[in-house]
PDB file of N, CA and C in Angstrom:
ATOM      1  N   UNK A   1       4.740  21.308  -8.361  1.00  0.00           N
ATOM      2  CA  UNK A   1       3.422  20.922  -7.887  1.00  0.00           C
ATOM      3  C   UNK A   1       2.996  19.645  -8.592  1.00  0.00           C
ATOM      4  N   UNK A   2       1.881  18.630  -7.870  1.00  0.00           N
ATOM      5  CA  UNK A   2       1.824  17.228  -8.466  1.00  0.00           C
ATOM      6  C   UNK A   2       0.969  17.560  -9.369  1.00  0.00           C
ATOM      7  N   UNK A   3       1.015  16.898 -10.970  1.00  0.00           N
ATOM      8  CA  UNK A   3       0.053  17.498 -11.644  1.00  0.00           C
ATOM      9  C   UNK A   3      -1.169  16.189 -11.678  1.00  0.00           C
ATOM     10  N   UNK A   4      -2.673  16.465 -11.305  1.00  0.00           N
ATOM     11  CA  UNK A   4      -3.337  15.141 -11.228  1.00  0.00           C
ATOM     12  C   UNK A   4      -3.312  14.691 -12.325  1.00  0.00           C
ATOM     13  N   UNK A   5      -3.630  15.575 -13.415  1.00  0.00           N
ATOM     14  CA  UNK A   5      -4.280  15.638 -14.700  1.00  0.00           C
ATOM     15  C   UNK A   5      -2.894  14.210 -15.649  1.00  0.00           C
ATOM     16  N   UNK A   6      -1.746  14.711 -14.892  1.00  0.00           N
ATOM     17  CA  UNK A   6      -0.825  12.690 -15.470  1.00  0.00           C
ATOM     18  C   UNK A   6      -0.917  11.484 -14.648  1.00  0.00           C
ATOM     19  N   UNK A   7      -1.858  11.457 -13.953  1.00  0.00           N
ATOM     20  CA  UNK A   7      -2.349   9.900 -13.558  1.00  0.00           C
ATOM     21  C   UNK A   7      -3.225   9.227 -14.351  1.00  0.00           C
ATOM     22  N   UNK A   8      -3.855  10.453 -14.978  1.00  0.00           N
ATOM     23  CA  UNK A   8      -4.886   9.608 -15.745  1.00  0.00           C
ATOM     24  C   UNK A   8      -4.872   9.549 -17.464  1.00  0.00           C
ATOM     25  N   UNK A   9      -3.449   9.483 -17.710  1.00  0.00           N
ATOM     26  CA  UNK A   9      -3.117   9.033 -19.056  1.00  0.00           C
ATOM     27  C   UNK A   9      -3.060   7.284 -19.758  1.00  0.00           C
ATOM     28  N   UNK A  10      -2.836   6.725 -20.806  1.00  0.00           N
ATOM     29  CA  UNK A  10      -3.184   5.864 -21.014  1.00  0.00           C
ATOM     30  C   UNK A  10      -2.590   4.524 -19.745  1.00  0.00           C
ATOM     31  N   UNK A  11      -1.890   5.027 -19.394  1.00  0.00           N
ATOM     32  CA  UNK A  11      -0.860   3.877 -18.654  1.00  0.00           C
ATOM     33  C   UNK A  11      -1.204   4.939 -17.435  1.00  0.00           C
ATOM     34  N   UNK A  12      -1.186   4.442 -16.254  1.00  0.00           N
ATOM     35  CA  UNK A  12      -1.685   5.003 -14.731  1.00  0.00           C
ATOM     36  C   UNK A  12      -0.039   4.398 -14.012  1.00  0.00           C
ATOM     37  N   UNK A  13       0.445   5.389 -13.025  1.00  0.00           N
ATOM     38  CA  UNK A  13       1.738   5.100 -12.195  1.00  0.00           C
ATOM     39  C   UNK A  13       0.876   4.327 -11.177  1.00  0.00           C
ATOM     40  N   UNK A  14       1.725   3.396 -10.616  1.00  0.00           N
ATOM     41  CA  UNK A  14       1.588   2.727  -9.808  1.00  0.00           C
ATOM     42  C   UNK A  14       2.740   2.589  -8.297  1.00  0.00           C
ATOM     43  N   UNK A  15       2.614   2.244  -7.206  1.00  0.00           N
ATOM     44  CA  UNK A  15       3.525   2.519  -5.971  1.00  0.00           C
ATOM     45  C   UNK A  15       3.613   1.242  -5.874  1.00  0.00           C
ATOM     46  N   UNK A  16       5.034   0.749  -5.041  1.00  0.00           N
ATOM     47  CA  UNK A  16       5.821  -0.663  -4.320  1.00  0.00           C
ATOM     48  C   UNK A  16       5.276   0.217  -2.854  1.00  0.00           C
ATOM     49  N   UNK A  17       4.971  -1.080  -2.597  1.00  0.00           N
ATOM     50  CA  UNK A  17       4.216  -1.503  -1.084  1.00  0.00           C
ATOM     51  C   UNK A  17       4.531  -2.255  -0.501  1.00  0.00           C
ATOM     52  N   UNK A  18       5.697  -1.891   1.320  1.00  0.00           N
ATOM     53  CA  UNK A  18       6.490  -2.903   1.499  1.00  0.00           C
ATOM     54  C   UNK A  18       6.057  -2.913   3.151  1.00  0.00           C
ATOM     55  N   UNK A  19       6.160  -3.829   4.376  1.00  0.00           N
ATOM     56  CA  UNK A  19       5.730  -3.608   5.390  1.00  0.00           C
ATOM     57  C   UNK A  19       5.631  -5.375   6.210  1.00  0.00           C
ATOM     58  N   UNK A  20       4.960  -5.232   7.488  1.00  0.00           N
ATOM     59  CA  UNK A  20       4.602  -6.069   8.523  1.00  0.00           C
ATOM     60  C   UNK A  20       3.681  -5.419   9.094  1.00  0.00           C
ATOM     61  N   UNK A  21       3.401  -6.591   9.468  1.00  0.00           N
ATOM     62  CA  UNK A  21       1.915  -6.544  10.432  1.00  0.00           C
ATOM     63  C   UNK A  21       2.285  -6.836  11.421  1.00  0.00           C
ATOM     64  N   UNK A  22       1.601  -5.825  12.350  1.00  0.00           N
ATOM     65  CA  UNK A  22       1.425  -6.014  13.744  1.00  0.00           C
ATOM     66  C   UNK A  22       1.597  -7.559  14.378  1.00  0.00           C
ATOM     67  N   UNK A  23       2.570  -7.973  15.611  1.00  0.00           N
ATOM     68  CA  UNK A  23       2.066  -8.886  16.636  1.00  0.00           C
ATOM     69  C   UNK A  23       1.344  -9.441  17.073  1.00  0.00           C
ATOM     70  N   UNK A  24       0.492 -10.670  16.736  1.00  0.00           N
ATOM     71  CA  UNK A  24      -0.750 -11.443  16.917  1.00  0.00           C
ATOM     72  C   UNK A  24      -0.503 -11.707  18.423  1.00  0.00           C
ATOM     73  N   UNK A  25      -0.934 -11.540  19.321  1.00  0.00           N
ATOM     74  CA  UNK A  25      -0.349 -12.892  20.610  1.00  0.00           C
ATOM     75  C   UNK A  25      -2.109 -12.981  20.944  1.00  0.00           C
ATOM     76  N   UNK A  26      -3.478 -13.422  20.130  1.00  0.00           N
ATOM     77  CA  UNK A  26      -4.567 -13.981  20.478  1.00  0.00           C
ATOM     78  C   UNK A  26      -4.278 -15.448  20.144  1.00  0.00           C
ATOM     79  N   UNK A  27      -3.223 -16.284  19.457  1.00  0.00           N
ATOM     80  CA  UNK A  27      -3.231 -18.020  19.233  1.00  0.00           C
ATOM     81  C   UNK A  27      -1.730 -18.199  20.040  1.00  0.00           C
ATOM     82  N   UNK A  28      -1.525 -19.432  19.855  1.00  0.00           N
ATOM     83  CA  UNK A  28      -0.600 -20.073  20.942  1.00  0.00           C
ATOM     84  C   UNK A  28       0.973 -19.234  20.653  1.00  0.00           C
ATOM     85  N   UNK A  29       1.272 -19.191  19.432  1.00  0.00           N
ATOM     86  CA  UNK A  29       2.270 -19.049  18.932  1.00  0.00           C
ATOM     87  C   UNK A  29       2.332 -16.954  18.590  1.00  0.00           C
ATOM     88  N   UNK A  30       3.039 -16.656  19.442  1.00  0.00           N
ATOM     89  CA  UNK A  30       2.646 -14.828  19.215  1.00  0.00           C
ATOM     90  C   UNK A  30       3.919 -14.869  17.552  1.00  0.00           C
ATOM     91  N   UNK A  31       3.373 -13.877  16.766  1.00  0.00           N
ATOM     92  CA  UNK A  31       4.544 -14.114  15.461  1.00  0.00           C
ATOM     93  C   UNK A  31       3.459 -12.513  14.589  1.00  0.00           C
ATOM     94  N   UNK A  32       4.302 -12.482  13.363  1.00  0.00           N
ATOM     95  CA  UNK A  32       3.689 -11.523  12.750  1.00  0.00           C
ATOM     96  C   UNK A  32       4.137 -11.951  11.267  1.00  0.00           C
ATOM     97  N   UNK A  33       3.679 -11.321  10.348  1.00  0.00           N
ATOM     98  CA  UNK A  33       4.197 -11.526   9.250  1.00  0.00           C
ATOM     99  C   UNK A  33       4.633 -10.502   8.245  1.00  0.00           C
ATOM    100  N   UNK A  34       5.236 -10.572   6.981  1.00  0.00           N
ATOM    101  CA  UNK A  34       5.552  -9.363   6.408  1.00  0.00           C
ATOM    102  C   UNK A  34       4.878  -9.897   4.683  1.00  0.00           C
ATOM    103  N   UNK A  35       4.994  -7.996   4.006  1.00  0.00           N
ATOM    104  CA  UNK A  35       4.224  -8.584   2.831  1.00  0.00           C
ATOM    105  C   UNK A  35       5.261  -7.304   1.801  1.00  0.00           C
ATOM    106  N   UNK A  36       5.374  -7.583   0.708  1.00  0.00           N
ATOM    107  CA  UNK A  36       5.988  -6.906  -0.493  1.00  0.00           C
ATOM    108  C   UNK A  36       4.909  -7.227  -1.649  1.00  0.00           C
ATOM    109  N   UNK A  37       4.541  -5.945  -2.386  1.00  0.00           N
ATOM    110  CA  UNK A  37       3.906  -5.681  -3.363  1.00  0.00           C
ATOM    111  C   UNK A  37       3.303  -4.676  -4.165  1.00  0.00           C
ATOM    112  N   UNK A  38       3.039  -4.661  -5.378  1.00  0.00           N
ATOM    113  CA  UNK A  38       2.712  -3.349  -6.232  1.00  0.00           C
ATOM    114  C   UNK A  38       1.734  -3.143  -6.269  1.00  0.00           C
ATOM    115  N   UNK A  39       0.827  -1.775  -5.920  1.00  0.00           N
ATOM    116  CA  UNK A  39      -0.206  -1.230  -6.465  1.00  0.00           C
ATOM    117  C   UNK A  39      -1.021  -1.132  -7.850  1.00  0.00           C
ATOM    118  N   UNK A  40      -2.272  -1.701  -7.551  1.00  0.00           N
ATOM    119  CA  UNK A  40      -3.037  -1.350  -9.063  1.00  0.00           C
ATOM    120  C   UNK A  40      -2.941   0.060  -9.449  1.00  0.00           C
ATOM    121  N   UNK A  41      -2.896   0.368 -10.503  1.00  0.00           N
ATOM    122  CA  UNK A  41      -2.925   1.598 -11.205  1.00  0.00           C
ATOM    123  C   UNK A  41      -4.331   2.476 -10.637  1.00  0.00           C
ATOM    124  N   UNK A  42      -3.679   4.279 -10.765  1.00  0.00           N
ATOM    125  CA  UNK A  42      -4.411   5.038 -10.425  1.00  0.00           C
ATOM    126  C   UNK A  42      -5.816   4.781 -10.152  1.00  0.00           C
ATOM    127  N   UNK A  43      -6.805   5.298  -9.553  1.00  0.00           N
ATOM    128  CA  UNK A  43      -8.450   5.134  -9.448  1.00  0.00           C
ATOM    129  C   UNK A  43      -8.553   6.648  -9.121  1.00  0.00           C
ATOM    130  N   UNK A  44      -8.989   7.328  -9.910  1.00  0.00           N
ATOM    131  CA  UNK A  44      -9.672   8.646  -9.642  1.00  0.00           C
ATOM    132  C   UNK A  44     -10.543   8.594  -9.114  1.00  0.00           C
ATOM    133  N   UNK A  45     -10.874   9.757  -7.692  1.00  0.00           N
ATOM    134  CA  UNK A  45     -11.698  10.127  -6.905  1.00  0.00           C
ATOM    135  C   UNK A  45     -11.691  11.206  -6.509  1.00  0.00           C
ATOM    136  N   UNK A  46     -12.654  11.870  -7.000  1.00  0.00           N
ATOM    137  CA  UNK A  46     -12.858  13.431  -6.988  1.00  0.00           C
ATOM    138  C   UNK A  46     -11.685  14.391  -7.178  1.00  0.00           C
ATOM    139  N   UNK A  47     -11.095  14.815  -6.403  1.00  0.00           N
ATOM    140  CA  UNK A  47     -10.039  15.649  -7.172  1.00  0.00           C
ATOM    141  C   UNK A  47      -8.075  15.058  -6.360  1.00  0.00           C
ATOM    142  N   UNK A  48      -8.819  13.959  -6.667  1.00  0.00           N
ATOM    143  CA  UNK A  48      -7.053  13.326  -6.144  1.00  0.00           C
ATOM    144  C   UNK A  48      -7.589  11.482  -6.948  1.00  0.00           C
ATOM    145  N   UNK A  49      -6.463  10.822  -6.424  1.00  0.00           N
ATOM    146  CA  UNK A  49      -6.811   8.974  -6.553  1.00  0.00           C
ATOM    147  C   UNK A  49      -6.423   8.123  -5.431  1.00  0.00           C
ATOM    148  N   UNK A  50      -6.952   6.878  -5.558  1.00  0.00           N
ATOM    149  CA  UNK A  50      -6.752   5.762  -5.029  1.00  0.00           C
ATOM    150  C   UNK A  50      -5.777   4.745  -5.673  1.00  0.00           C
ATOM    151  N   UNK A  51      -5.296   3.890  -4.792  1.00  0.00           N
ATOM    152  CA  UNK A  51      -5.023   2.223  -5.793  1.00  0.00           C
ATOM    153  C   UNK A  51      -5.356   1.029  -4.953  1.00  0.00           C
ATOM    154  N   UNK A  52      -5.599  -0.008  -6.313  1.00  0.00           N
ATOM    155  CA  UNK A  52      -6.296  -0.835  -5.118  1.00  0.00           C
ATOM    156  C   UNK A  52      -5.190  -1.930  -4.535  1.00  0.00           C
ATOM    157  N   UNK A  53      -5.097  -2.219  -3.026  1.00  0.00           N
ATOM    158  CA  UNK A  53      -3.935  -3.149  -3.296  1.00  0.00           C
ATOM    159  C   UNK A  53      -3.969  -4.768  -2.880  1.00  0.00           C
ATOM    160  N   UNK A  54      -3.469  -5.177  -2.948  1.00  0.00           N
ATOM    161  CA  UNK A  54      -3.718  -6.874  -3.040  1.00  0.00           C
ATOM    162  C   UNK A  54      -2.457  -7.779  -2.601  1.00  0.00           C
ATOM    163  N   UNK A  55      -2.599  -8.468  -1.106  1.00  0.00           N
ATOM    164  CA  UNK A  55      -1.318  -9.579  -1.501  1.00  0.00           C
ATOM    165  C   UNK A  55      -1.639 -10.284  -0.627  1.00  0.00           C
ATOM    166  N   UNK A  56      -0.765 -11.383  -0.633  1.00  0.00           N
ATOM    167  CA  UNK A  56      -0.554 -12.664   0.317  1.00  0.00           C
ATOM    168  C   UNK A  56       0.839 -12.030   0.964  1.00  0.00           C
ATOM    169  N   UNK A  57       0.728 -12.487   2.511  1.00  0.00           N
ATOM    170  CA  UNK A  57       1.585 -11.933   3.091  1.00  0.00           C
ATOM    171  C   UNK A  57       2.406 -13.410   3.451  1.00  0.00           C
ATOM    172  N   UNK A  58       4.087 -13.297   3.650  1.00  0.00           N
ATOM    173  CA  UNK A  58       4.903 -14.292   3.873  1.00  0.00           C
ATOM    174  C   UNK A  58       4.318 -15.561   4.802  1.00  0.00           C
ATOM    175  N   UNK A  59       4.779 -17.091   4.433  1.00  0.00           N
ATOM    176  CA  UNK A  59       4.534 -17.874   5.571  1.00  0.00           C
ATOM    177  C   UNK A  59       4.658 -18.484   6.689  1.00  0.00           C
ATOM    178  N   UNK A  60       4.388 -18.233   7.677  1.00  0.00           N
ATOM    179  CA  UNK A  60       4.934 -18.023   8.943  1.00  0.00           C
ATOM    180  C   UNK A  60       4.110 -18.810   9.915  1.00  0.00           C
ATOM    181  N   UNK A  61       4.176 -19.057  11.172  1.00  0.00           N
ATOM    182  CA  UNK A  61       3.418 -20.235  11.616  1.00  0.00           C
ATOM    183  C   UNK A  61       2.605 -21.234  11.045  1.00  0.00           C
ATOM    184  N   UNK A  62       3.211 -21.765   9.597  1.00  0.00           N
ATOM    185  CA  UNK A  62       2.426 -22.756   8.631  1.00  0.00           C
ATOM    186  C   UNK A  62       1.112 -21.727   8.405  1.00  0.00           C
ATOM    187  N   UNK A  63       1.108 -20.591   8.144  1.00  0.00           N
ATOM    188  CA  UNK A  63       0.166 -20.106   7.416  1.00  0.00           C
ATOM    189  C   UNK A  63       0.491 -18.870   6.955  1.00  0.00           C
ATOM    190  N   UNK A  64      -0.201 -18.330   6.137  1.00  0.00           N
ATOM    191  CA  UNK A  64      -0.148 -17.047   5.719  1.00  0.00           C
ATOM    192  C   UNK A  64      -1.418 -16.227   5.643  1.00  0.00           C
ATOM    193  N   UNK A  65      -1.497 -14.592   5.494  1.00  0.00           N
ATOM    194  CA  UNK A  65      -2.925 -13.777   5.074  1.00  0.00           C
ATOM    195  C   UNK A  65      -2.871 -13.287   3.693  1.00  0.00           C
ATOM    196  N   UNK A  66      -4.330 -13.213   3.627  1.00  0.00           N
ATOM    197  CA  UNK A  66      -4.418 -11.825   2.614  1.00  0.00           C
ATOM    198  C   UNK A  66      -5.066 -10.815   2.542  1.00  0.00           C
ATOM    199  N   UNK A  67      -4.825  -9.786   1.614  1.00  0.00           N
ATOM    200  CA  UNK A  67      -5.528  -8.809   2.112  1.00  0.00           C
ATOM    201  C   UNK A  67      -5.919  -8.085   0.552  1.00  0.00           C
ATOM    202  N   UNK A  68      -7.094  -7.701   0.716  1.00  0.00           N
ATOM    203  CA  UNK A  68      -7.818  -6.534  -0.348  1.00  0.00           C
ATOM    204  C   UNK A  68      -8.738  -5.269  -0.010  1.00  0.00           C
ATOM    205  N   UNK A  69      -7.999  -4.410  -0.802  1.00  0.00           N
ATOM    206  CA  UNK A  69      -8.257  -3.200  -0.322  1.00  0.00           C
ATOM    207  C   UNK A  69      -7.762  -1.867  -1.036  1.00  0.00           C
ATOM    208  N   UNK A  70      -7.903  -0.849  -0.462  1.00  0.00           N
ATOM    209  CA  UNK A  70      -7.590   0.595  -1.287  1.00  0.00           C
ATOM    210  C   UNK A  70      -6.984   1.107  -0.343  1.00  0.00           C
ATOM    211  N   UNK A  71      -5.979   2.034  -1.045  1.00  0.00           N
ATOM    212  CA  UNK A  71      -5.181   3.038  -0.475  1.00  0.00           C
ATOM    213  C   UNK A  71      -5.948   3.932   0.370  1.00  0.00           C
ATOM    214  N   UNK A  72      -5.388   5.094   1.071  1.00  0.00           N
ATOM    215  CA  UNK A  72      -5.808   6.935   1.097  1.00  0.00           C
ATOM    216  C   UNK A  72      -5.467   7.758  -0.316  1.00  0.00           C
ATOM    217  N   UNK A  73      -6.065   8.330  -0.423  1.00  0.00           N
ATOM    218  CA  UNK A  73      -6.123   9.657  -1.589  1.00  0.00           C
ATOM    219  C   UNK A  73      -4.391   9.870  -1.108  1.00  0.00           C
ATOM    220  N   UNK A  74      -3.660  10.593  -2.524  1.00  0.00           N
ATOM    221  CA  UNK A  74      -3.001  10.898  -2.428  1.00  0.00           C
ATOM    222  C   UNK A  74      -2.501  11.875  -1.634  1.00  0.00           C
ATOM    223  N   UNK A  75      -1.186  11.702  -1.233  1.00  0.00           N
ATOM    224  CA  UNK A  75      -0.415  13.004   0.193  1.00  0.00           C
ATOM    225  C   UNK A  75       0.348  13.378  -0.607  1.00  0.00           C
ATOM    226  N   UNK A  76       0.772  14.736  -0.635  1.00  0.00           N
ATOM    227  CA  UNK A  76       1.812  15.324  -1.430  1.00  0.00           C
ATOM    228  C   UNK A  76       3.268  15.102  -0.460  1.00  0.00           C
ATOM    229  N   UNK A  77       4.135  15.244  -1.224  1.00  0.00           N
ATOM    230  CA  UNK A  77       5.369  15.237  -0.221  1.00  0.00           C
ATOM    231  C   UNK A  77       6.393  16.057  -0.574  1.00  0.00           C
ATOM    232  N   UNK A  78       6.098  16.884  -1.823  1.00  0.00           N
ATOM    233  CA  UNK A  78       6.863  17.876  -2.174  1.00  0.00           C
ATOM    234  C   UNK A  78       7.728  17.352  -3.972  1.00  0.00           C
ATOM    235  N   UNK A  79       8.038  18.341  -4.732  1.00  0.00           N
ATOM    236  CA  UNK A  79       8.885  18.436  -5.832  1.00  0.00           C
ATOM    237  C   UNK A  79       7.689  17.412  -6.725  1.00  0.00           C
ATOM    238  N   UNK A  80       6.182  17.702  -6.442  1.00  0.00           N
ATOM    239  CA  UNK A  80       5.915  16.826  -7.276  1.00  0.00           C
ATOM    240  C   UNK A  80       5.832  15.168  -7.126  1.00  0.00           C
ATOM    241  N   UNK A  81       5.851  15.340  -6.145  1.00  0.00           N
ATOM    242  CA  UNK A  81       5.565  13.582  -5.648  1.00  0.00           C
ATOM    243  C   UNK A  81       4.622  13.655  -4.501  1.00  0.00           C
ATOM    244  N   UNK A  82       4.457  11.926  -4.178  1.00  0.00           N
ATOM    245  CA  UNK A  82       3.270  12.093  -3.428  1.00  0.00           C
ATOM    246  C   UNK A  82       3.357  10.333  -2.972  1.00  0.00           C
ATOM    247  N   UNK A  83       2.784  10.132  -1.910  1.00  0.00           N
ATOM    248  CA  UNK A  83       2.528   8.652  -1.236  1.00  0.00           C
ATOM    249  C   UNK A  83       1.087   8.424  -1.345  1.00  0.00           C
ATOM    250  N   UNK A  84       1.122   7.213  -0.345  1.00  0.00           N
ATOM    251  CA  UNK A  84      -1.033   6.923   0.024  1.00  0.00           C
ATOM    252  C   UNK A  84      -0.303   6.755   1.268  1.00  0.00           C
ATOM    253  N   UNK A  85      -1.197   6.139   1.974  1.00  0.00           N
ATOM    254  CA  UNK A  85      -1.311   5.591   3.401  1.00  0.00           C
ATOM    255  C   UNK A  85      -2.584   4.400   3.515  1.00  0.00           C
ATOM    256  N   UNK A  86      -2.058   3.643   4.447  1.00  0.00           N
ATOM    257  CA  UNK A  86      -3.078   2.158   4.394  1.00  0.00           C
ATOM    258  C   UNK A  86      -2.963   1.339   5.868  1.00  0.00           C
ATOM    259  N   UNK A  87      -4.086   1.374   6.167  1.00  0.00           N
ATOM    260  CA  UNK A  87      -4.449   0.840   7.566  1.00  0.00           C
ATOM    261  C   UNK A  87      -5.603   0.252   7.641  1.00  0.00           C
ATOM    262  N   UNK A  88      -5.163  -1.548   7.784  1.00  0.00           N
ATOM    263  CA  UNK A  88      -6.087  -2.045   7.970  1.00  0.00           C
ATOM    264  C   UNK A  88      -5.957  -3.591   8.533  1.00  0.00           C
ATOM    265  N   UNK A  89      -6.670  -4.087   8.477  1.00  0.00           N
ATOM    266  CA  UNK A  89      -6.673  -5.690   9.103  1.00  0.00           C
ATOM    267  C   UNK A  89      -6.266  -6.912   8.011  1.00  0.00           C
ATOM    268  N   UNK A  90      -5.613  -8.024   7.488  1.00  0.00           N
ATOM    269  CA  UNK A  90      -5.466  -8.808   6.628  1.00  0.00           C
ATOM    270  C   UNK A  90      -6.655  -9.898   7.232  1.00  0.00           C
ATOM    271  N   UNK A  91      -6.945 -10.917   6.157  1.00  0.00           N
ATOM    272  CA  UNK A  91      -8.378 -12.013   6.123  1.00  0.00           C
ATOM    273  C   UNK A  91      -8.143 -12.507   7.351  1.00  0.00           C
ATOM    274  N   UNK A  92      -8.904 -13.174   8.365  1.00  0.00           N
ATOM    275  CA  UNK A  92      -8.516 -14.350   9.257  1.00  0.00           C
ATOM    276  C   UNK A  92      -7.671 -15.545   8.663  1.00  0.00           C
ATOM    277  N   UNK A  93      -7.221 -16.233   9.147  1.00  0.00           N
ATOM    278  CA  UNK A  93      -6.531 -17.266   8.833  1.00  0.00           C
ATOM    279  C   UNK A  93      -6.037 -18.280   9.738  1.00  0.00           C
ATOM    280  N   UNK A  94      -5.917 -19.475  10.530  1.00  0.00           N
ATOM    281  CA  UNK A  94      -5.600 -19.704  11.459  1.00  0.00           C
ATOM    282  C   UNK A  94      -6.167 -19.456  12.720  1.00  0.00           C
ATOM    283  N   UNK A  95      -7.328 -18.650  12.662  1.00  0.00           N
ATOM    284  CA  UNK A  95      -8.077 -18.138  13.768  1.00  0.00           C
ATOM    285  C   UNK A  95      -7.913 -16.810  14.391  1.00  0.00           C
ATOM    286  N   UNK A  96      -6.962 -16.273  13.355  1.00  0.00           N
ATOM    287  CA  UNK A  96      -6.991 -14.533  13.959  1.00  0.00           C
ATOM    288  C   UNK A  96      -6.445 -13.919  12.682  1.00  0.00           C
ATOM    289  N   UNK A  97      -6.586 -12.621  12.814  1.00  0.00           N
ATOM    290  CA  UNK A  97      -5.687 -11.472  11.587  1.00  0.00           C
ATOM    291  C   UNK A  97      -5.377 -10.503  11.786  1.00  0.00           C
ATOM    292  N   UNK A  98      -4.410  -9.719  11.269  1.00  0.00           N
ATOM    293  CA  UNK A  98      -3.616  -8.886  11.858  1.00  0.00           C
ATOM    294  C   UNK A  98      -3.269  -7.422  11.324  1.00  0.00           C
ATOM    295  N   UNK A  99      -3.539  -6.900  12.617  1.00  0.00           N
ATOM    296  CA  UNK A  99      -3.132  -5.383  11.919  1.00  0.00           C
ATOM    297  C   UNK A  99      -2.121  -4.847  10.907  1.00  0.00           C
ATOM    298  N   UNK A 100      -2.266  -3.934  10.042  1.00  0.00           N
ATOM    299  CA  UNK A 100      -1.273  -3.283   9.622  1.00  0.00           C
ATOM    300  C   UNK A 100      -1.431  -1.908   9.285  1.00  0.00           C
ATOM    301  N   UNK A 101      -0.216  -1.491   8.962  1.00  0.00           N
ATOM    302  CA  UNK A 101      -0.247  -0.077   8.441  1.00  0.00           C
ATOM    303  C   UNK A 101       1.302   0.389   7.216  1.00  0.00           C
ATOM    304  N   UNK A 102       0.811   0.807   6.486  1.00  0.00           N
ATOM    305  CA  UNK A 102       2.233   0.824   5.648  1.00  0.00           C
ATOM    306  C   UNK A 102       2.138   2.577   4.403  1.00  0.00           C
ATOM    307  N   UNK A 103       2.831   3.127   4.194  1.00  0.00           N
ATOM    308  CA  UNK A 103       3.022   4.369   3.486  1.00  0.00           C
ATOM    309  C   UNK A 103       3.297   3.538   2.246  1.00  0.00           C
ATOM    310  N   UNK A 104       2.593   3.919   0.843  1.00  0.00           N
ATOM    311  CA  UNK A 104       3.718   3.504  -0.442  1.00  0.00           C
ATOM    312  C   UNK A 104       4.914   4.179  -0.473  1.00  0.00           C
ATOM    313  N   UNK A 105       5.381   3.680  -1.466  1.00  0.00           N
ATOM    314  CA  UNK A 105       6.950   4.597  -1.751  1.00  0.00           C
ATOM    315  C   UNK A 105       6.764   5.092  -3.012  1.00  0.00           C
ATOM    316  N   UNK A 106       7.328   6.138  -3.196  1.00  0.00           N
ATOM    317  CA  UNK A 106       6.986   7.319  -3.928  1.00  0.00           C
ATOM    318  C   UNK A 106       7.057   6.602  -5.427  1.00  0.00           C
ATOM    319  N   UNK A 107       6.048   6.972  -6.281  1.00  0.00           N
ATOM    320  CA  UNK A 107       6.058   6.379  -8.090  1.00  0.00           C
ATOM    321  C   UNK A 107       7.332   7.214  -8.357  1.00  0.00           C
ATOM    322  N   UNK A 108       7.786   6.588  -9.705  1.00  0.00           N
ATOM    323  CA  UNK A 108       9.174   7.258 -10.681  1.00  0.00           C
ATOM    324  C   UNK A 108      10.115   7.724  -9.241  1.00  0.00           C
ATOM    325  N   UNK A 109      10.894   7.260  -8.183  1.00  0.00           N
ATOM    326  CA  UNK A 109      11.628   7.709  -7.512  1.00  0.00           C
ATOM    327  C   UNK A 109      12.847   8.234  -7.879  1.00  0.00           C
ATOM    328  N   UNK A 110      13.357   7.769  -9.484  1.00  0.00           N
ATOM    329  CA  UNK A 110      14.415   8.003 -10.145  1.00  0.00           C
ATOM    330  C   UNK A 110      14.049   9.242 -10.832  1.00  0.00           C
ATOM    331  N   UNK A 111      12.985  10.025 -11.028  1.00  0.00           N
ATOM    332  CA  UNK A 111      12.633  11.126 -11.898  1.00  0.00           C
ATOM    333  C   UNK A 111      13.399  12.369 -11.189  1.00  0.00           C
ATOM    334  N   UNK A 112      14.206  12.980 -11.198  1.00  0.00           N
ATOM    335  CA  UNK A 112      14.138  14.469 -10.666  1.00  0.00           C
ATOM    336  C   UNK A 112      13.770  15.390 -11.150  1.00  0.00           C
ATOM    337  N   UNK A 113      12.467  15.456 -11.654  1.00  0.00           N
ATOM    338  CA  UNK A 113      11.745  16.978 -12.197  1.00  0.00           C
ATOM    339  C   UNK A 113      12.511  18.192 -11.337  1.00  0.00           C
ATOM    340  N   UNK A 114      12.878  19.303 -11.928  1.00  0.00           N
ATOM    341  CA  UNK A 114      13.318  20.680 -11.268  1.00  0.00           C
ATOM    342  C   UNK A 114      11.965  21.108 -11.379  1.00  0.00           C
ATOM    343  N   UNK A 115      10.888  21.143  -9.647  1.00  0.00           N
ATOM    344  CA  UNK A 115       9.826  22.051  -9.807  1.00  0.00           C
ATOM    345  C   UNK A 115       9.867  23.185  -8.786  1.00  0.00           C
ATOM    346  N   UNK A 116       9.951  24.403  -9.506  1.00  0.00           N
ATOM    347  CA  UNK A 116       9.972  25.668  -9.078  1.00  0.00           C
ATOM    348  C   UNK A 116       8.916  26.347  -8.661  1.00  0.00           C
TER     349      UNK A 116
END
């Protein structure tokens, strides 16, 4: 079972956050872009957390986005681990911005706790 009570030790786990955004076709040029990056450390909220996440996404029709924002509360996924989920729009840029949606990937993926 995930224990909450070790997110919020001196050092907070953090998730790699990897993905693309949705297909623009509102400007001349239809294109999308992609983004790689790490989560801020834990944010407790009520009886689970958040993280906050932050990036510039690749450059692609001579421009790029960014985006700021927070995860979903944690999802369990079994043996003690757990994802977020994130859906949302990156800044305008160029005259439009673009959907996305992306799962983190699981903190310590190398850990195999035996939980019974």
């Amino acid at each position: 079972m995930y224990n909450q009570n070790e997110c919020y030790d001196d050092q907070k786990h953090v998730h790699e956050i990897t993905g693309s955004t949705a297909v623009v076709q509102e400007c001349d040029d239809c294109h999308n872009h992609r983004f790689c990056t790490v989560s801020g450390e834990a944010i407790k909220m009520g009886n689970s957390h958040v993280h906050e996440v932050k990036f510039h996404t690749d450059f692609t029709d001579e421009h790029f986005h960014e985006f700021c924002g927070k995860t979903s509360r944690a999802i369990e996924v079994g043996n003690g681990k757990h994802v977020h989920f994130i859906k949302d729009f990156t800044e305008v840029e160029d005259g439009h911005r673009h959907q996305f949606q992306a799962a983190t990937l699981i903190d310590s993926p190398i850990d195999f706790k035996d939980y019974d």
